[in-house]
PDB file of N, CA and C in Angstrom:
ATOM      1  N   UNK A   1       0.823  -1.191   0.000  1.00  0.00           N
ATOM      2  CA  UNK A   1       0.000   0.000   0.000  1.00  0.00           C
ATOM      3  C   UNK A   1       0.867   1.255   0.000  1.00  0.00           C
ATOM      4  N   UNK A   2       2.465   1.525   0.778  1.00  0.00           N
ATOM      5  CA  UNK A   2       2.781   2.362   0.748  1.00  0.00           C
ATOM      6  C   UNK A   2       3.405   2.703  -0.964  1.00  0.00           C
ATOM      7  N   UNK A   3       3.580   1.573  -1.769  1.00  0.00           N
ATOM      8  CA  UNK A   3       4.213   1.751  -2.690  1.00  0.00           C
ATOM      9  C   UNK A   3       3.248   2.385  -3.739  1.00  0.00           C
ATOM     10  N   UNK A   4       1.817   1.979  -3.741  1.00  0.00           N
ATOM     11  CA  UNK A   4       1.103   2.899  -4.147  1.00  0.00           C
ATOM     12  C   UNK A   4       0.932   4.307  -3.634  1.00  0.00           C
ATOM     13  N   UNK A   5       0.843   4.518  -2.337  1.00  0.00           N
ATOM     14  CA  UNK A   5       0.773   5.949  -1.771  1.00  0.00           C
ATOM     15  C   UNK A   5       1.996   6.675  -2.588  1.00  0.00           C
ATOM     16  N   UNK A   6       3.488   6.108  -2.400  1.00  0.00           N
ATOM     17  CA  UNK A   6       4.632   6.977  -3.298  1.00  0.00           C
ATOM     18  C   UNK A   6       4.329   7.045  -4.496  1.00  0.00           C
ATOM     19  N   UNK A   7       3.596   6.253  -5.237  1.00  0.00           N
ATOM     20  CA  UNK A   7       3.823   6.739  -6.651  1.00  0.00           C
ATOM     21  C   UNK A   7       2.223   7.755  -7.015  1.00  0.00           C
ATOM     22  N   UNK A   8       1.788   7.886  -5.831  1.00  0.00           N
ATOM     23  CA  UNK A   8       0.405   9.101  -6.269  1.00  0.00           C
ATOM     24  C   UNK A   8       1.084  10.285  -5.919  1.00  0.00           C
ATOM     25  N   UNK A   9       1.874   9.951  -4.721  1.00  0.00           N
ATOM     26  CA  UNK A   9       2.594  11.387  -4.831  1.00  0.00           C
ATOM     27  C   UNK A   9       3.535  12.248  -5.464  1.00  0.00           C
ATOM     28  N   UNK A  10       3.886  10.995  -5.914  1.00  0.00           N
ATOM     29  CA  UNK A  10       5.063  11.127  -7.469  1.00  0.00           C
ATOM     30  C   UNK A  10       4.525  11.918  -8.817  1.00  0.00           C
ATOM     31  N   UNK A  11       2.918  11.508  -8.526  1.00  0.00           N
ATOM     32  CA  UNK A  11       2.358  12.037  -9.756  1.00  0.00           C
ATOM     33  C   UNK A  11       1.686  13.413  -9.905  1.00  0.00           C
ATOM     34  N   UNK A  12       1.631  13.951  -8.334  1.00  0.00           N
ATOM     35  CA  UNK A  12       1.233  15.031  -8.008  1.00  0.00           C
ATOM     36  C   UNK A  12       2.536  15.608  -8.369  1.00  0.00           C
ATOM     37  N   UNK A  13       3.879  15.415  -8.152  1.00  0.00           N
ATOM     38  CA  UNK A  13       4.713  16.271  -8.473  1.00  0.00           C
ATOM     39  C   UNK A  13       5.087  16.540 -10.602  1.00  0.00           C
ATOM     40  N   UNK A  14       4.397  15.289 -10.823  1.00  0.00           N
ATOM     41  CA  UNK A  14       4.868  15.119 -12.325  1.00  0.00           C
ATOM     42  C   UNK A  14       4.120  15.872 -13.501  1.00  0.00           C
ATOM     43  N   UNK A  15       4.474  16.607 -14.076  1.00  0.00           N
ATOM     44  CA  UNK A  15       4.052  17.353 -15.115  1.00  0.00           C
ATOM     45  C   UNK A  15       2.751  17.041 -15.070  1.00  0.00           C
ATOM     46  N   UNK A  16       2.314  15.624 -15.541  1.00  0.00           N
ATOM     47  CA  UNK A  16       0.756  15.473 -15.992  1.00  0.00           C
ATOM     48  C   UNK A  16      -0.045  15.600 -14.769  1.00  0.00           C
ATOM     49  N   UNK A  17       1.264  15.715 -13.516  1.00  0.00           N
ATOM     50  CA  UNK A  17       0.153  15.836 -12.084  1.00  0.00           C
ATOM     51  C   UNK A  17      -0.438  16.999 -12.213  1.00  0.00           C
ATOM     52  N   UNK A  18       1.053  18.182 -12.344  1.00  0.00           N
ATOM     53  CA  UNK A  18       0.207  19.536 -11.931  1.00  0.00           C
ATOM     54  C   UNK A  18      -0.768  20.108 -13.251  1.00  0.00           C
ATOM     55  N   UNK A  19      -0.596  19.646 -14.787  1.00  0.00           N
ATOM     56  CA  UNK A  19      -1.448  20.418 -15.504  1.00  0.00           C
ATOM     57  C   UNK A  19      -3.186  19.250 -14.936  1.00  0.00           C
ATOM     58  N   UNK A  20      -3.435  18.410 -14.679  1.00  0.00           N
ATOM     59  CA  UNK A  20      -4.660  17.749 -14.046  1.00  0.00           C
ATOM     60  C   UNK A  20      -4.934  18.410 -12.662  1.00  0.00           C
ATOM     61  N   UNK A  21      -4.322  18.885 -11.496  1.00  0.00           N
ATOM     62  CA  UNK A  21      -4.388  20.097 -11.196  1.00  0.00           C
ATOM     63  C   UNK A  21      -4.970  21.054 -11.247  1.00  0.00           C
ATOM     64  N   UNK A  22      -3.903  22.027 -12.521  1.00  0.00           N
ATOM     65  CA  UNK A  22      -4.282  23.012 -12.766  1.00  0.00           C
ATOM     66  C   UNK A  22      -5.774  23.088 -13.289  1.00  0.00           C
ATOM     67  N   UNK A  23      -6.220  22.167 -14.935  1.00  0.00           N
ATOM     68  CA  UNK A  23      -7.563  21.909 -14.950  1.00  0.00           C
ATOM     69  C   UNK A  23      -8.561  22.189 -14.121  1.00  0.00           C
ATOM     70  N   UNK A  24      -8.135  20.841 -12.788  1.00  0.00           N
ATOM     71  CA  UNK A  24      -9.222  20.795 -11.861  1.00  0.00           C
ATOM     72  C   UNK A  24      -9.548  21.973 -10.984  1.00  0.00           C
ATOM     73  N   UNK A  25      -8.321  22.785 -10.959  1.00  0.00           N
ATOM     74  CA  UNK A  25      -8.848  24.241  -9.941  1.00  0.00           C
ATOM     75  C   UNK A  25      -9.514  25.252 -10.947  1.00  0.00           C
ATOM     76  N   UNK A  26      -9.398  25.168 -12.326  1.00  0.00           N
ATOM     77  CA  UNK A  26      -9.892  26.155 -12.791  1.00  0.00           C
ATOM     78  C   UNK A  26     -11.211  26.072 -13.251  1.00  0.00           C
ATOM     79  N   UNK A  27     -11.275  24.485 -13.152  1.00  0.00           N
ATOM     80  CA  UNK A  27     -12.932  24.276 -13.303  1.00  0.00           C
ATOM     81  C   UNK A  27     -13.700  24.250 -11.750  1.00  0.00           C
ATOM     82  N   UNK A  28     -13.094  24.709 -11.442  1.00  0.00           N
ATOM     83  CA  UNK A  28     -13.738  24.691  -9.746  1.00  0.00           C
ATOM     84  C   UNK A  28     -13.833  27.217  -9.973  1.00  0.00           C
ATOM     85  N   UNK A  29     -13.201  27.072 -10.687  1.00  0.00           N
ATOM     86  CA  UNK A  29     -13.711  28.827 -11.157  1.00  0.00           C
ATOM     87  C   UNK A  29     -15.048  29.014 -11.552  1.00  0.00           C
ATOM     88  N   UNK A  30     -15.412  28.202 -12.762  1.00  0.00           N
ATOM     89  CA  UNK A  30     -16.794  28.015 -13.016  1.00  0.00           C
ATOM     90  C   UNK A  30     -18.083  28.103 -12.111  1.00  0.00           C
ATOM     91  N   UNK A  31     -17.865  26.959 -10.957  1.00  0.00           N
ATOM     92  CA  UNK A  31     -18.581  27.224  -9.947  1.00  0.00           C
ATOM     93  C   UNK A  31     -18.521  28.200  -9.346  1.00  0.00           C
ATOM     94  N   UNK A  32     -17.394  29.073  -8.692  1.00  0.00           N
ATOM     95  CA  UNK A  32     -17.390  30.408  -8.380  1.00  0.00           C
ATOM     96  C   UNK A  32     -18.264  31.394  -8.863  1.00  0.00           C
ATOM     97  N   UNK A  33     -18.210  31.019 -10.787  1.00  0.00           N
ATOM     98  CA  UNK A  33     -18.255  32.211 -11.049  1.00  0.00           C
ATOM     99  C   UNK A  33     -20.026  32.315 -11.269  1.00  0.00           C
ATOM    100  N   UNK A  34     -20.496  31.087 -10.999  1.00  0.00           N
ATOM    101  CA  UNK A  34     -21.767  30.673 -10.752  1.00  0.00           C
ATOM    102  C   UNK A  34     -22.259  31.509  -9.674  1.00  0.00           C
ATOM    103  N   UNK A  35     -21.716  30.777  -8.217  1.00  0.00           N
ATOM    104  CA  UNK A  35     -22.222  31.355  -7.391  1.00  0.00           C
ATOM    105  C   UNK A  35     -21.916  32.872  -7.190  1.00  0.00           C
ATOM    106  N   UNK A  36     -20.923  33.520  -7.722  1.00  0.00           N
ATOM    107  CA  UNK A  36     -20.927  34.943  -7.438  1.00  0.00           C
ATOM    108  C   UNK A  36     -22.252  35.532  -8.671  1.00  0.00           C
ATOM    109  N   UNK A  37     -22.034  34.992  -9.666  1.00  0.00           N
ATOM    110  CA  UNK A  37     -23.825  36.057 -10.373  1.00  0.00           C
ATOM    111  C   UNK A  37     -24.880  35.796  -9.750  1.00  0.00           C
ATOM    112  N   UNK A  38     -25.369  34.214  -8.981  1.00  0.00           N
ATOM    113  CA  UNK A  38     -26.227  33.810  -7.867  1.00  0.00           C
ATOM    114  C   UNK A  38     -26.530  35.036  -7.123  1.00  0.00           C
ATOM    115  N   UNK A  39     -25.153  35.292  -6.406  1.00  0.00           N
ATOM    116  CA  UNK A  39     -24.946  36.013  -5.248  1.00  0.00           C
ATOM    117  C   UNK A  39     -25.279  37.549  -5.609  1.00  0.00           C
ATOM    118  N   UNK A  40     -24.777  38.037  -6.766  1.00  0.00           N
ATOM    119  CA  UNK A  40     -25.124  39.551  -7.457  1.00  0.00           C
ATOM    120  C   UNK A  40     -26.910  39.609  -7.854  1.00  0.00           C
ATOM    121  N   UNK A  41     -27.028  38.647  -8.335  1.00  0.00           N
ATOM    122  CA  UNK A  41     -28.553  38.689  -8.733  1.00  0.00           C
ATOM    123  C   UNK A  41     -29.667  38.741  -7.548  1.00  0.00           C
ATOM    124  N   UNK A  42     -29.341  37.905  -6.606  1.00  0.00           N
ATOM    125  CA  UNK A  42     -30.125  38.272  -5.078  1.00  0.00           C
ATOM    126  C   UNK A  42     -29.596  38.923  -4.271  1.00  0.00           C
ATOM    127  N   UNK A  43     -28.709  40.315  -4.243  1.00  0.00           N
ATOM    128  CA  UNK A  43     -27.805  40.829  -3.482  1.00  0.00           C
ATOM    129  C   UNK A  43     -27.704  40.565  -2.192  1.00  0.00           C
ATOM    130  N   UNK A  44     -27.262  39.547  -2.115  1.00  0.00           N
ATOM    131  CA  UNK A  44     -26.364  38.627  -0.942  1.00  0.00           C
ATOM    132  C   UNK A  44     -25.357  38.765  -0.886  1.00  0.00           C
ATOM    133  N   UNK A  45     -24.878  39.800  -0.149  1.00  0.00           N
ATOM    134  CA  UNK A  45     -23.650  40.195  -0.019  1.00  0.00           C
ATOM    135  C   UNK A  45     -22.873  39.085   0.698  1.00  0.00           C
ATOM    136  N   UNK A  46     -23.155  38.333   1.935  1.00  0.00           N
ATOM    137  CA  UNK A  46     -21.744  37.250   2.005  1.00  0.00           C
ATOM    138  C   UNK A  46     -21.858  36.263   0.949  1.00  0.00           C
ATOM    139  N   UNK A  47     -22.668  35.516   0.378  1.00  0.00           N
ATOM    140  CA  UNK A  47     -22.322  34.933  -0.656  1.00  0.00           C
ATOM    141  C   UNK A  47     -21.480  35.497  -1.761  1.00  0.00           C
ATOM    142  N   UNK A  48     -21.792  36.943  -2.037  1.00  0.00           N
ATOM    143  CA  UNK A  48     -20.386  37.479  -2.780  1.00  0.00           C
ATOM    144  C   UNK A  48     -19.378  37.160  -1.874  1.00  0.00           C
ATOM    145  N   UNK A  49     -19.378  37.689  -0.718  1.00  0.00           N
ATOM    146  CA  UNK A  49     -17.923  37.905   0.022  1.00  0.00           C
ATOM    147  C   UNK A  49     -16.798  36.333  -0.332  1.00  0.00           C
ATOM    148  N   UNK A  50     -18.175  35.498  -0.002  1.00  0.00           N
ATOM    149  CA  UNK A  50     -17.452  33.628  -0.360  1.00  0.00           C
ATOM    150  C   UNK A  50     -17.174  33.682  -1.752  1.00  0.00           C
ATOM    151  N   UNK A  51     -17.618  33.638  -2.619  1.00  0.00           N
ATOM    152  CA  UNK A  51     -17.361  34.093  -3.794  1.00  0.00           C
ATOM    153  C   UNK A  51     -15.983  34.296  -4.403  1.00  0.00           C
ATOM    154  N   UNK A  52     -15.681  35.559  -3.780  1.00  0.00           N
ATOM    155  CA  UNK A  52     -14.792  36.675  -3.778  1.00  0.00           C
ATOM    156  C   UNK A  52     -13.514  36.025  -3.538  1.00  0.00           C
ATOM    157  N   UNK A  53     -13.599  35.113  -2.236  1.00  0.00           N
ATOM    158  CA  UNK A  53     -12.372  34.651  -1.184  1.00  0.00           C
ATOM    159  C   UNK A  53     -12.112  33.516  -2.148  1.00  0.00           C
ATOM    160  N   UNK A  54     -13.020  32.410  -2.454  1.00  0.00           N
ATOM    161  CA  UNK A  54     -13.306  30.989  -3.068  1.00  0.00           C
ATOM    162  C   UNK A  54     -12.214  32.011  -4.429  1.00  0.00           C
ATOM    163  N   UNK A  55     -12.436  32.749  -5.000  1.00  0.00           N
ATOM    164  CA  UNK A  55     -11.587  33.252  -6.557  1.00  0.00           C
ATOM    165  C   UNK A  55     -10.503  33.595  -6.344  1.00  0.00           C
ATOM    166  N   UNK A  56     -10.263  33.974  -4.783  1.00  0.00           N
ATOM    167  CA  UNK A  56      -8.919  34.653  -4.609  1.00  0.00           C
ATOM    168  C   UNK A  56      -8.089  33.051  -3.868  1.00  0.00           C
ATOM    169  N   UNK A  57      -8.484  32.070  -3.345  1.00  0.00           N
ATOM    170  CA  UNK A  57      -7.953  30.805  -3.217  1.00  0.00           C
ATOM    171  C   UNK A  57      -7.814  29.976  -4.801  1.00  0.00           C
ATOM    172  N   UNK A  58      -8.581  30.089  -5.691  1.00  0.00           N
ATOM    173  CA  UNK A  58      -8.524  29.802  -7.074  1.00  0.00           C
ATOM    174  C   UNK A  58      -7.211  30.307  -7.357  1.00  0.00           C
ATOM    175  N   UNK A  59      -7.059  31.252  -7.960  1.00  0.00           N
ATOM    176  CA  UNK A  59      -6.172  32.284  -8.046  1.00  0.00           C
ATOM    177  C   UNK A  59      -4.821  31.908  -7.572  1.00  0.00           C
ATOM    178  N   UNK A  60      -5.306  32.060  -6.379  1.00  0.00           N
ATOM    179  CA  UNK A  60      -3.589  31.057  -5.384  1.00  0.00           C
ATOM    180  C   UNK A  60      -3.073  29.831  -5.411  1.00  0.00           C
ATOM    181  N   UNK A  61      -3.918  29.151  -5.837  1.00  0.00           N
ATOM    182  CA  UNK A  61      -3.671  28.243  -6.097  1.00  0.00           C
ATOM    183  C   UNK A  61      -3.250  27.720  -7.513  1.00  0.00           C
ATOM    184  N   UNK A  62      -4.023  28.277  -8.564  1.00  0.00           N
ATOM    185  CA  UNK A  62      -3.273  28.558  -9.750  1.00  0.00           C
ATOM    186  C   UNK A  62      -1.855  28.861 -10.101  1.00  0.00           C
ATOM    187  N   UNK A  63      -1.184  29.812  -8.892  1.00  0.00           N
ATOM    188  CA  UNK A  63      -0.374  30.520  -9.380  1.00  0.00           C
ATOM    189  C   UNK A  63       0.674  29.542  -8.669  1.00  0.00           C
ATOM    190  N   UNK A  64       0.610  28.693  -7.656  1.00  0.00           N
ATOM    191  CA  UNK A  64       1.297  28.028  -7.125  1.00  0.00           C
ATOM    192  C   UNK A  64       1.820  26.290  -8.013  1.00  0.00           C
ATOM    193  N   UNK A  65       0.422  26.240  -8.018  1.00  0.00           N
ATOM    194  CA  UNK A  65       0.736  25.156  -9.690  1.00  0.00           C
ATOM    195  C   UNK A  65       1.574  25.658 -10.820  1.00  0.00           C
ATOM    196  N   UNK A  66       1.165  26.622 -11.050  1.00  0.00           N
ATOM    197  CA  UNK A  66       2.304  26.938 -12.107  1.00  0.00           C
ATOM    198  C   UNK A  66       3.615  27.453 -11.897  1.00  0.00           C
ATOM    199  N   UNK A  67       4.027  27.875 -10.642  1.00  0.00           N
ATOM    200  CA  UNK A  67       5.117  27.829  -9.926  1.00  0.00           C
ATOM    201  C   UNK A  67       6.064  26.921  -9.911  1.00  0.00           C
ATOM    202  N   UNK A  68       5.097  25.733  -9.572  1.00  0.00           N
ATOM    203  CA  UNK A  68       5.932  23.914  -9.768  1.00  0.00           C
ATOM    204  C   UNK A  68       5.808  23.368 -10.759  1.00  0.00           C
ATOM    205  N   UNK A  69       5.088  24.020 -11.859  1.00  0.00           N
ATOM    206  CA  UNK A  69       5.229  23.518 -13.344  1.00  0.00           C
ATOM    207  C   UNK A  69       6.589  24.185 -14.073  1.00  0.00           C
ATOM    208  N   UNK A  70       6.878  25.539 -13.824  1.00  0.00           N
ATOM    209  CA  UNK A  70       7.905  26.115 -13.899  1.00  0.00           C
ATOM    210  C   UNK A  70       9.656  25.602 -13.561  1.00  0.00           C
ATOM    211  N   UNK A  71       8.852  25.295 -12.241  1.00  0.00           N
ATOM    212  CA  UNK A  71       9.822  24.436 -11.545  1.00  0.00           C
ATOM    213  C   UNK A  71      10.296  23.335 -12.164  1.00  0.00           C
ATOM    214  N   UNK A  72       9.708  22.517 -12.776  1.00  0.00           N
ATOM    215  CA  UNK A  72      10.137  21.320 -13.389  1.00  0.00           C
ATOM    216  C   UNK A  72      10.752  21.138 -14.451  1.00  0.00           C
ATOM    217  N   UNK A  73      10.485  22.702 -15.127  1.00  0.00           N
ATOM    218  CA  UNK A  73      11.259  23.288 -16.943  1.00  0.00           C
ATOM    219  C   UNK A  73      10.643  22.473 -17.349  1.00  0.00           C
ATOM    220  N   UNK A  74       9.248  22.639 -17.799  1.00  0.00           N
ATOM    221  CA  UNK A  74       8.195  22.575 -18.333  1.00  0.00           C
ATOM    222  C   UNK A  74       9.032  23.410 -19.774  1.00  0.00           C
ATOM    223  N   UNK A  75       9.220  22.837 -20.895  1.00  0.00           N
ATOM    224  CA  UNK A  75       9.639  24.084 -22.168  1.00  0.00           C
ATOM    225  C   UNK A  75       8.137  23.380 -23.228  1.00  0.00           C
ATOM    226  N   UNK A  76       7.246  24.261 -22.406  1.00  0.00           N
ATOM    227  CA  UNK A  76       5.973  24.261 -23.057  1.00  0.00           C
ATOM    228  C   UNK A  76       6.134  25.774 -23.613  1.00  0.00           C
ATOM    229  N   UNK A  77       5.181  25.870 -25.384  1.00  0.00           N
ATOM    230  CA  UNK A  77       5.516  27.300 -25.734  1.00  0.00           C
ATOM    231  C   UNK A  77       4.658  28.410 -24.483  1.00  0.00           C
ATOM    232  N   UNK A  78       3.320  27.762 -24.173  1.00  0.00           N
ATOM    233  CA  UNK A  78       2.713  28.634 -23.291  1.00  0.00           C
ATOM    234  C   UNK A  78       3.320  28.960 -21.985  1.00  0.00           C
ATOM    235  N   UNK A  79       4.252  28.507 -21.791  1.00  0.00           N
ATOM    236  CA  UNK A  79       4.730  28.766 -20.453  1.00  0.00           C
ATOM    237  C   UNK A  79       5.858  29.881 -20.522  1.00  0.00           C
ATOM    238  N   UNK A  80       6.495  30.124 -21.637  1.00  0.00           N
ATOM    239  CA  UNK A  80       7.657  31.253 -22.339  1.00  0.00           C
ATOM    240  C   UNK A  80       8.757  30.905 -21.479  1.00  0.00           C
TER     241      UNK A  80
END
């Protein structure tokens, strides 16, 4: 079992880990960006506020994935 546990974590570090990753946080934006027009359309202001925070953890987290995609010399053209 542990030899499976090392190689999931292996794959979190491996190129195809972080762009599956990256994907998965940015489709987790979608929902954000759901619930923030939700939230604008019935002016519910803490549901914006969650919203708001939920895009700015998106965001951070994005930028941290691509940090360790960087990291790895990724010589993808999109990455420059």
């Amino acid at each position: 079992m542990s030899k499976a546990l090392s190689k999931a974590k292996g794959f979190k570090k491996s190129k195809s880990g972080l762009y599956l990753s990256m994907a998965t946080t940015a489709f987790g934006a979608v929902s954000v960006a759901k619930q923030a027009k939700l939230a604008r359309t019935e002016s519910d202001t803490l549901r914006l506020i969650d919203a708001a925070v939920s895009a700015a953890a998106i965001a951070t987290g994005l930028a941290i994935l691509y940090r360790e995609l960087k990291r790895l010399g990724d010589d993808d053209v999109l990455l420059g």
